[in-house]
N, C-alpha and C. Protein backbone atom coordinates (compact mmCIF):
# COMPACT_ATOMS: atom_id res chain seq x y z
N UNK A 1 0.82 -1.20 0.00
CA UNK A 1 0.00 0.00 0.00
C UNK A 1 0.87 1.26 0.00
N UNK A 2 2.25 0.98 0.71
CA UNK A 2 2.92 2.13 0.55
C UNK A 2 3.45 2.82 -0.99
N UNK A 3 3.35 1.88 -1.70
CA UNK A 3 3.91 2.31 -2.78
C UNK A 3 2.90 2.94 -4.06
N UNK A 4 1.71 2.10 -3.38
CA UNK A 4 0.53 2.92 -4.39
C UNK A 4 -0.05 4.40 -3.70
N UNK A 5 0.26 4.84 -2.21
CA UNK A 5 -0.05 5.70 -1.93
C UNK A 5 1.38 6.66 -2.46
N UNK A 6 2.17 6.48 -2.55
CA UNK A 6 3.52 7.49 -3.19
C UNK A 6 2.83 7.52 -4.69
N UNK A 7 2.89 6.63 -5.23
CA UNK A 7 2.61 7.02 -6.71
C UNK A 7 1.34 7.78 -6.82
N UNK A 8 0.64 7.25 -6.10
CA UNK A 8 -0.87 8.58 -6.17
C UNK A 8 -0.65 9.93 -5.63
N UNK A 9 0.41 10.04 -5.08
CA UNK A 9 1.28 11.46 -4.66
C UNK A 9 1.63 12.14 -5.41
N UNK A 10 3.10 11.14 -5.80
CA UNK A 10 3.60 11.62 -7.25
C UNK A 10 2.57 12.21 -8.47
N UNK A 11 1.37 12.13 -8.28
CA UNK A 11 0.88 12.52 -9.61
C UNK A 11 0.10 13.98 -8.81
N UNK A 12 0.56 14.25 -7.81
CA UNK A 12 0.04 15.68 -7.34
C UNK A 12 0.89 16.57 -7.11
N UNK A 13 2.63 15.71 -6.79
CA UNK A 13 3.87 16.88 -6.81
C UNK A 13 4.80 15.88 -7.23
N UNK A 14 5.73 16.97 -7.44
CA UNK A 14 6.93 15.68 -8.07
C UNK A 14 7.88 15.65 -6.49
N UNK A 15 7.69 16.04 -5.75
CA UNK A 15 8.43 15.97 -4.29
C UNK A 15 7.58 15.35 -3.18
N UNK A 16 7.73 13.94 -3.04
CA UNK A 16 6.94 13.21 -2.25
C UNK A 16 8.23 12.65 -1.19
N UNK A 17 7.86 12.84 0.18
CA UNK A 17 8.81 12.13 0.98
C UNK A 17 7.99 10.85 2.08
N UNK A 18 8.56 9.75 2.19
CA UNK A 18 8.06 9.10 3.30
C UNK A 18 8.17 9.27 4.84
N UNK A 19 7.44 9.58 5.66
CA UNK A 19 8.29 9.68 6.86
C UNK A 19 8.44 11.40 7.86
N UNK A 20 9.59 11.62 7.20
CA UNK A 20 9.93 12.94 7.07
C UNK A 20 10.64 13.86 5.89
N UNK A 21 10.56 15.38 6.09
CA UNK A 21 11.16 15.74 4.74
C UNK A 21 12.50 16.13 5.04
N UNK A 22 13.15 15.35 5.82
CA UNK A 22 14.97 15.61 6.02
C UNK A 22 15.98 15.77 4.53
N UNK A 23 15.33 14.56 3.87
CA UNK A 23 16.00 14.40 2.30
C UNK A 23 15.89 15.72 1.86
N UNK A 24 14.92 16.65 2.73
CA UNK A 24 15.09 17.86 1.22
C UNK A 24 15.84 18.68 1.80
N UNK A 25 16.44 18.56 3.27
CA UNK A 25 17.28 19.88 4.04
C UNK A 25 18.18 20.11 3.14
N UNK A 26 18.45 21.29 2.85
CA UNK A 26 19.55 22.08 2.20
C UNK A 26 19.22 22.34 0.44
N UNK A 27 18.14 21.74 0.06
CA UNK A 27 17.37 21.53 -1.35
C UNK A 27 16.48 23.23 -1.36
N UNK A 28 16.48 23.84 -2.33
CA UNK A 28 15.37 24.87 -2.57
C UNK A 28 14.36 24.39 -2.66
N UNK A 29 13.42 23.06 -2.65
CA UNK A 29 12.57 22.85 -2.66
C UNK A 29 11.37 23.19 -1.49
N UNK A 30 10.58 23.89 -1.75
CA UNK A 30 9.60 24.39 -0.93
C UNK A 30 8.39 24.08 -0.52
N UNK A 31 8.00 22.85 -1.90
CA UNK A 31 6.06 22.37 -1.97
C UNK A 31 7.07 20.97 -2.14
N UNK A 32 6.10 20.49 -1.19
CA UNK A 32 6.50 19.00 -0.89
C UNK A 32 5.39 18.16 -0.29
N UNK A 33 5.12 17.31 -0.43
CA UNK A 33 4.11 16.10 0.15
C UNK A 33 5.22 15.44 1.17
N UNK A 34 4.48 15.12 2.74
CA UNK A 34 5.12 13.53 3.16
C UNK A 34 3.91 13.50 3.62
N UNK A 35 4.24 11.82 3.47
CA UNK A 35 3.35 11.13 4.53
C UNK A 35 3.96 9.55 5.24
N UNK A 36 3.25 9.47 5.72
CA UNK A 36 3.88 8.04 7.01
C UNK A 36 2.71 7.56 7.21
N UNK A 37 2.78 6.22 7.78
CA UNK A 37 1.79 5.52 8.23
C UNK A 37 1.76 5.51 9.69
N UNK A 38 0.95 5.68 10.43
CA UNK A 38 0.56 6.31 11.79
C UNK A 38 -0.11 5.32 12.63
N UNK A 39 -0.75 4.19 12.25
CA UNK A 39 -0.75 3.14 13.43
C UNK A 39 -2.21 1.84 12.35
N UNK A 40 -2.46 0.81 12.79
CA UNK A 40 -2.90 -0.24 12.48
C UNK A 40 -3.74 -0.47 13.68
N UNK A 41 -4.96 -0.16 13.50
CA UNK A 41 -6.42 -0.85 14.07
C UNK A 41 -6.53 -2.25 14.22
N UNK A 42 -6.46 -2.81 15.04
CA UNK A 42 -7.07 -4.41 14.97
C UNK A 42 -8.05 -4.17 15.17
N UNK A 43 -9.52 -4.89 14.46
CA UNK A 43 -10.57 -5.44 15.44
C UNK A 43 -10.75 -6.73 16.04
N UNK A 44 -10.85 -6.63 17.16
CA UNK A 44 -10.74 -8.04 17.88
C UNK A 44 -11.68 -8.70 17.63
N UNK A 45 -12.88 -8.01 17.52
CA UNK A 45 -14.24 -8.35 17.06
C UNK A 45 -14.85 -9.42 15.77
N UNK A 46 -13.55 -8.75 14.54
CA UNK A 46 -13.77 -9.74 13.52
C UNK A 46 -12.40 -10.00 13.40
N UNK A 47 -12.29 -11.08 13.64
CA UNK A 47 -10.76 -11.56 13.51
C UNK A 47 -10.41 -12.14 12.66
N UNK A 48 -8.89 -10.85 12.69
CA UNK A 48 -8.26 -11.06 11.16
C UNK A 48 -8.29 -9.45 10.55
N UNK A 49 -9.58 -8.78 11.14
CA UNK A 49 -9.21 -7.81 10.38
C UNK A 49 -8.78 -6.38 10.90
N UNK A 50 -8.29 -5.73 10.00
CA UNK A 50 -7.48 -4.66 10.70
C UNK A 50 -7.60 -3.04 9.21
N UNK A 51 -7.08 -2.43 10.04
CA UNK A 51 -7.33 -1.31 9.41
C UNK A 51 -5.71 0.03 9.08
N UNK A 52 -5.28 -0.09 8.04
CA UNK A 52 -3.88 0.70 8.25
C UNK A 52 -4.54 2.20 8.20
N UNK A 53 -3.97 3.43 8.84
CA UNK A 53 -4.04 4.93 8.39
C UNK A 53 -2.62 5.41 7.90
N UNK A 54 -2.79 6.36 7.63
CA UNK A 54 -1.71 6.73 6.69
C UNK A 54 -2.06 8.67 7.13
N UNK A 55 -0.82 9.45 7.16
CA UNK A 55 -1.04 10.71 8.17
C UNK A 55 -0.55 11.36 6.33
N UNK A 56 -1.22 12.22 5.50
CA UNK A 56 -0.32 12.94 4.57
C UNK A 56 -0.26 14.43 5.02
N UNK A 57 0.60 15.10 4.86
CA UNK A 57 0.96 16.23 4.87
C UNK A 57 1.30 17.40 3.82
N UNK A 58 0.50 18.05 3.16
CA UNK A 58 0.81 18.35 1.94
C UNK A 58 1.41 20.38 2.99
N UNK A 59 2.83 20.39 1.69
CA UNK A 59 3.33 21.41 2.73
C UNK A 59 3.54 22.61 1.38
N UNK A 60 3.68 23.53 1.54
CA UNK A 60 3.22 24.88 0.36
C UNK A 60 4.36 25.65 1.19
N UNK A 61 4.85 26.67 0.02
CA UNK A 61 5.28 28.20 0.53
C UNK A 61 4.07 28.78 0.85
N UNK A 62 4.08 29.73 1.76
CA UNK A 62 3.27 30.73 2.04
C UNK A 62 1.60 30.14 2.55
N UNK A 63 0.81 29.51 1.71
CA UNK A 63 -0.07 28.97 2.01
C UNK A 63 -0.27 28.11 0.62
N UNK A 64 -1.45 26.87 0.94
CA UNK A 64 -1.46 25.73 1.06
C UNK A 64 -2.87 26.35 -0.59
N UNK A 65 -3.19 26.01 -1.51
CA UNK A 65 -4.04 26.68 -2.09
C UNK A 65 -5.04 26.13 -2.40
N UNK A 66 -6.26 26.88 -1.94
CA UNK A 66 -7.68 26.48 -1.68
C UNK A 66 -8.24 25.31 -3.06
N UNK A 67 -8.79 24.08 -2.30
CA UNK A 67 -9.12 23.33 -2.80
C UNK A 67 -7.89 21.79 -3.17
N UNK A 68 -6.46 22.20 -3.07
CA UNK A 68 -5.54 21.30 -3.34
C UNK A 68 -5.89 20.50 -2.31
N UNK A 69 -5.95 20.29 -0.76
CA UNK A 69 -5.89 19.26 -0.40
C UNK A 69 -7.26 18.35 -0.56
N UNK A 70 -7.85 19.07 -0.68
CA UNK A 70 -9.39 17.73 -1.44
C UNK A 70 -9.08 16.92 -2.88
N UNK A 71 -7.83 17.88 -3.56
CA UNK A 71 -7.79 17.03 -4.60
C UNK A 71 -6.61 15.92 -4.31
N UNK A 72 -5.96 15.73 -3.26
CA UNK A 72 -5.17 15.05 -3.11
C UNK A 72 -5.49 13.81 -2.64
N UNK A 73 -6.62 14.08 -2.02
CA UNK A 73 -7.51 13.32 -1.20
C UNK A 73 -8.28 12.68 -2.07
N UNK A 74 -8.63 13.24 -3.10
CA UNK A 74 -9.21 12.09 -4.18
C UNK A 74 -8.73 11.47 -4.73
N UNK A 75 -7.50 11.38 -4.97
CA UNK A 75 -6.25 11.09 -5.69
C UNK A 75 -6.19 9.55 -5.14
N UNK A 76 -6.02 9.81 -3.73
CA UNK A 76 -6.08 8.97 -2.66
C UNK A 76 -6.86 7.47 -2.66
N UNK A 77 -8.67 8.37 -2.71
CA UNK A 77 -9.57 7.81 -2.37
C UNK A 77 -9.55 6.60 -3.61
N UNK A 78 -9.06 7.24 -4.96
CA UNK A 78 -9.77 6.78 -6.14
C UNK A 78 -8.43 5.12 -6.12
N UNK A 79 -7.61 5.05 -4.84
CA UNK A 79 -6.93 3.82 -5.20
C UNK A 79 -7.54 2.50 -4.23
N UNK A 80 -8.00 1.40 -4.85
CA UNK A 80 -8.89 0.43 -4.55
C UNK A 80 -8.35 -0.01 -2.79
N UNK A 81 -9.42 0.69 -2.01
CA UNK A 81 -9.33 -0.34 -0.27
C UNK A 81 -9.03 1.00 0.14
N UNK A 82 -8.69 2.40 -0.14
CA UNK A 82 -8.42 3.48 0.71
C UNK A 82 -9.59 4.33 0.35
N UNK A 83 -9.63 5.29 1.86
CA UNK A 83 -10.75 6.07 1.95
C UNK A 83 -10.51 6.82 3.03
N UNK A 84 -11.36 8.14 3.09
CA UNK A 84 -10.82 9.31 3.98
C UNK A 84 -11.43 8.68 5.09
N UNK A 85 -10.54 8.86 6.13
CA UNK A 85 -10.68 8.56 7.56
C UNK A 85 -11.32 9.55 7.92
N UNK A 86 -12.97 9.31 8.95
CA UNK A 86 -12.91 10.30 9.36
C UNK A 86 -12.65 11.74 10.05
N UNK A 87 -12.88 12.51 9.96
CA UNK A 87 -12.10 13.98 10.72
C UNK A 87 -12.15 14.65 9.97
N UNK A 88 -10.99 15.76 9.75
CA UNK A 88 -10.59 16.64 9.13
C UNK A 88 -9.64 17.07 8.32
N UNK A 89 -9.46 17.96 7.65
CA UNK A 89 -8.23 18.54 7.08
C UNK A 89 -7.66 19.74 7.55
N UNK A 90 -6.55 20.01 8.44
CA UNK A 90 -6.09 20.57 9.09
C UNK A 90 -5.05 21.17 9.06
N UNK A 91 -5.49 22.71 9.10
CA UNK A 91 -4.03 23.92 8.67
C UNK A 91 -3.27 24.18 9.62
N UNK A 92 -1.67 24.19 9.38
CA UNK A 92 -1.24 24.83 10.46
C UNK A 92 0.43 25.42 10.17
N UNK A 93 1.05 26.36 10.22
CA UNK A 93 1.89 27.34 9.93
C UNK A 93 3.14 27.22 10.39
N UNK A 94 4.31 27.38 9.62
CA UNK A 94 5.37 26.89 10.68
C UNK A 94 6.83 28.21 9.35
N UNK A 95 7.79 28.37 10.08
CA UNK A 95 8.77 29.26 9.66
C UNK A 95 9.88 28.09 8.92
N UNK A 96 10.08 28.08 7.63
CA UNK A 96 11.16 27.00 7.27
C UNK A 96 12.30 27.57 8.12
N UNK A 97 13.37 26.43 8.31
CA UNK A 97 14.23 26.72 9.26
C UNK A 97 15.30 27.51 8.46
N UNK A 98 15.78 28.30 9.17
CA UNK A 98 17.08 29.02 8.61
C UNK A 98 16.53 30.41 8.07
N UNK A 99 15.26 30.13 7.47
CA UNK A 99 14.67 31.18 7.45
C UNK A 99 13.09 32.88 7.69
N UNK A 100 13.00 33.76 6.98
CA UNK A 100 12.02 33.73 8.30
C UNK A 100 10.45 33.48 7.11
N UNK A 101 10.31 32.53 6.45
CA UNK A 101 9.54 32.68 5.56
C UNK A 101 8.11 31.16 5.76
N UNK A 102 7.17 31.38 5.61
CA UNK A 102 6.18 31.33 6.09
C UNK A 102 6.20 29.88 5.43
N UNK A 103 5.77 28.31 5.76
CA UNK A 103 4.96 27.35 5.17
C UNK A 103 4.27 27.15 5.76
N UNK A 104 2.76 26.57 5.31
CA UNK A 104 1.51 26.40 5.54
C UNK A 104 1.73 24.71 5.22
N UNK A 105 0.76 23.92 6.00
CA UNK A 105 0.47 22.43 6.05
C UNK A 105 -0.75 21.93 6.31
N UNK A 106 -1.13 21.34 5.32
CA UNK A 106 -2.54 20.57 5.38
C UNK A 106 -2.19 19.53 5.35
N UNK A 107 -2.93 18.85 6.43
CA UNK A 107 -3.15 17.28 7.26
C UNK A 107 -4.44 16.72 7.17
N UNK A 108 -4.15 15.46 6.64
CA UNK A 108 -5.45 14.98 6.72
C UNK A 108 -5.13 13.48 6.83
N UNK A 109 -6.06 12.18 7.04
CA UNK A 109 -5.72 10.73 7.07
C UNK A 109 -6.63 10.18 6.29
N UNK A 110 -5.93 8.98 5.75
CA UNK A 110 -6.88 7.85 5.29
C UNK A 110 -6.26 6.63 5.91
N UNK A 111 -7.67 5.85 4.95
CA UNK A 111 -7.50 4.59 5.83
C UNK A 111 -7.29 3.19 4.50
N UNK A 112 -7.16 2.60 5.13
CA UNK A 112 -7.18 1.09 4.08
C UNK A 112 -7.17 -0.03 5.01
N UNK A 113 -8.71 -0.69 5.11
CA UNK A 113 -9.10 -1.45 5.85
C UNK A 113 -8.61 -3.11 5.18
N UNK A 114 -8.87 -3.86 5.71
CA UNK A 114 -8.09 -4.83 5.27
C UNK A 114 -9.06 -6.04 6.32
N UNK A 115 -9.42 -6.94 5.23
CA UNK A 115 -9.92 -8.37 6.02
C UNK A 115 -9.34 -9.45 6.30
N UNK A 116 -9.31 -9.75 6.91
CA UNK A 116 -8.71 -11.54 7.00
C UNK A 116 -7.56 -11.08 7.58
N UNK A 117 -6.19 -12.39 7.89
CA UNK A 117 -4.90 -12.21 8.38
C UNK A 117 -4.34 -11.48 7.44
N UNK A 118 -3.01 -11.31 7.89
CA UNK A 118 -2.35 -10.56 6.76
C UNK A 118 -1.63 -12.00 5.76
């Protein structure tokens, strides 16, 4: 799943990181995607099955531009077993380091539920 959620990335920026965006320290690159996978649901209930989320972070100069993270999110949705987790999509502001210039970050999760053992 990790690799179909990067490639459904890749087709929204060409700067996708897993994890964290350390790979880009010292890079001019400014608009960047990461995302990581953030924890695995068991249900005990039906056993066997479980549920992965996945945390993306889509990160902009200055701000984040209205409507991109819904389309990322479809991007997402449209790959077979993933779907927006519920909640939100969530802004929040931070100074790139070194300098004093503004990035904006939209957060949001999905999910990809999964039956049976692995």
């Amino acid at each position: 799943m990790l690799d179909e959620i990067n490639a459904a990335l890749l087709t929204c920026d060409a700067h996708v990181c897993y994890g964290t965006d350390r790979e880009l320290d010292g890079t001019d690159i400014w608009d960047y995607i990461v995302f990581r996978r953030t924890r695995t649901a068991v249900q005990t209930a039906h056993k066997g099955n479980y549920s992965d989320y996945y945390e993306i972070n889509i990160v902009r100069q200055n701000y984040v531009p209205e409507g991109e993270a819904l389309t990322v999110l479809a991007k997402l949705a449209a790959i077979p077993g993933v779907k927006p987790a519920n909640g939100e999509i969530a802004y929040s502001t931070t100074v790139r380091p070194g300098t004093k210039a503004q990035l904006e970050i939209a957060t949001f999760t999905v999910v990809a539920p999964h039956k049976g053992a692995t």
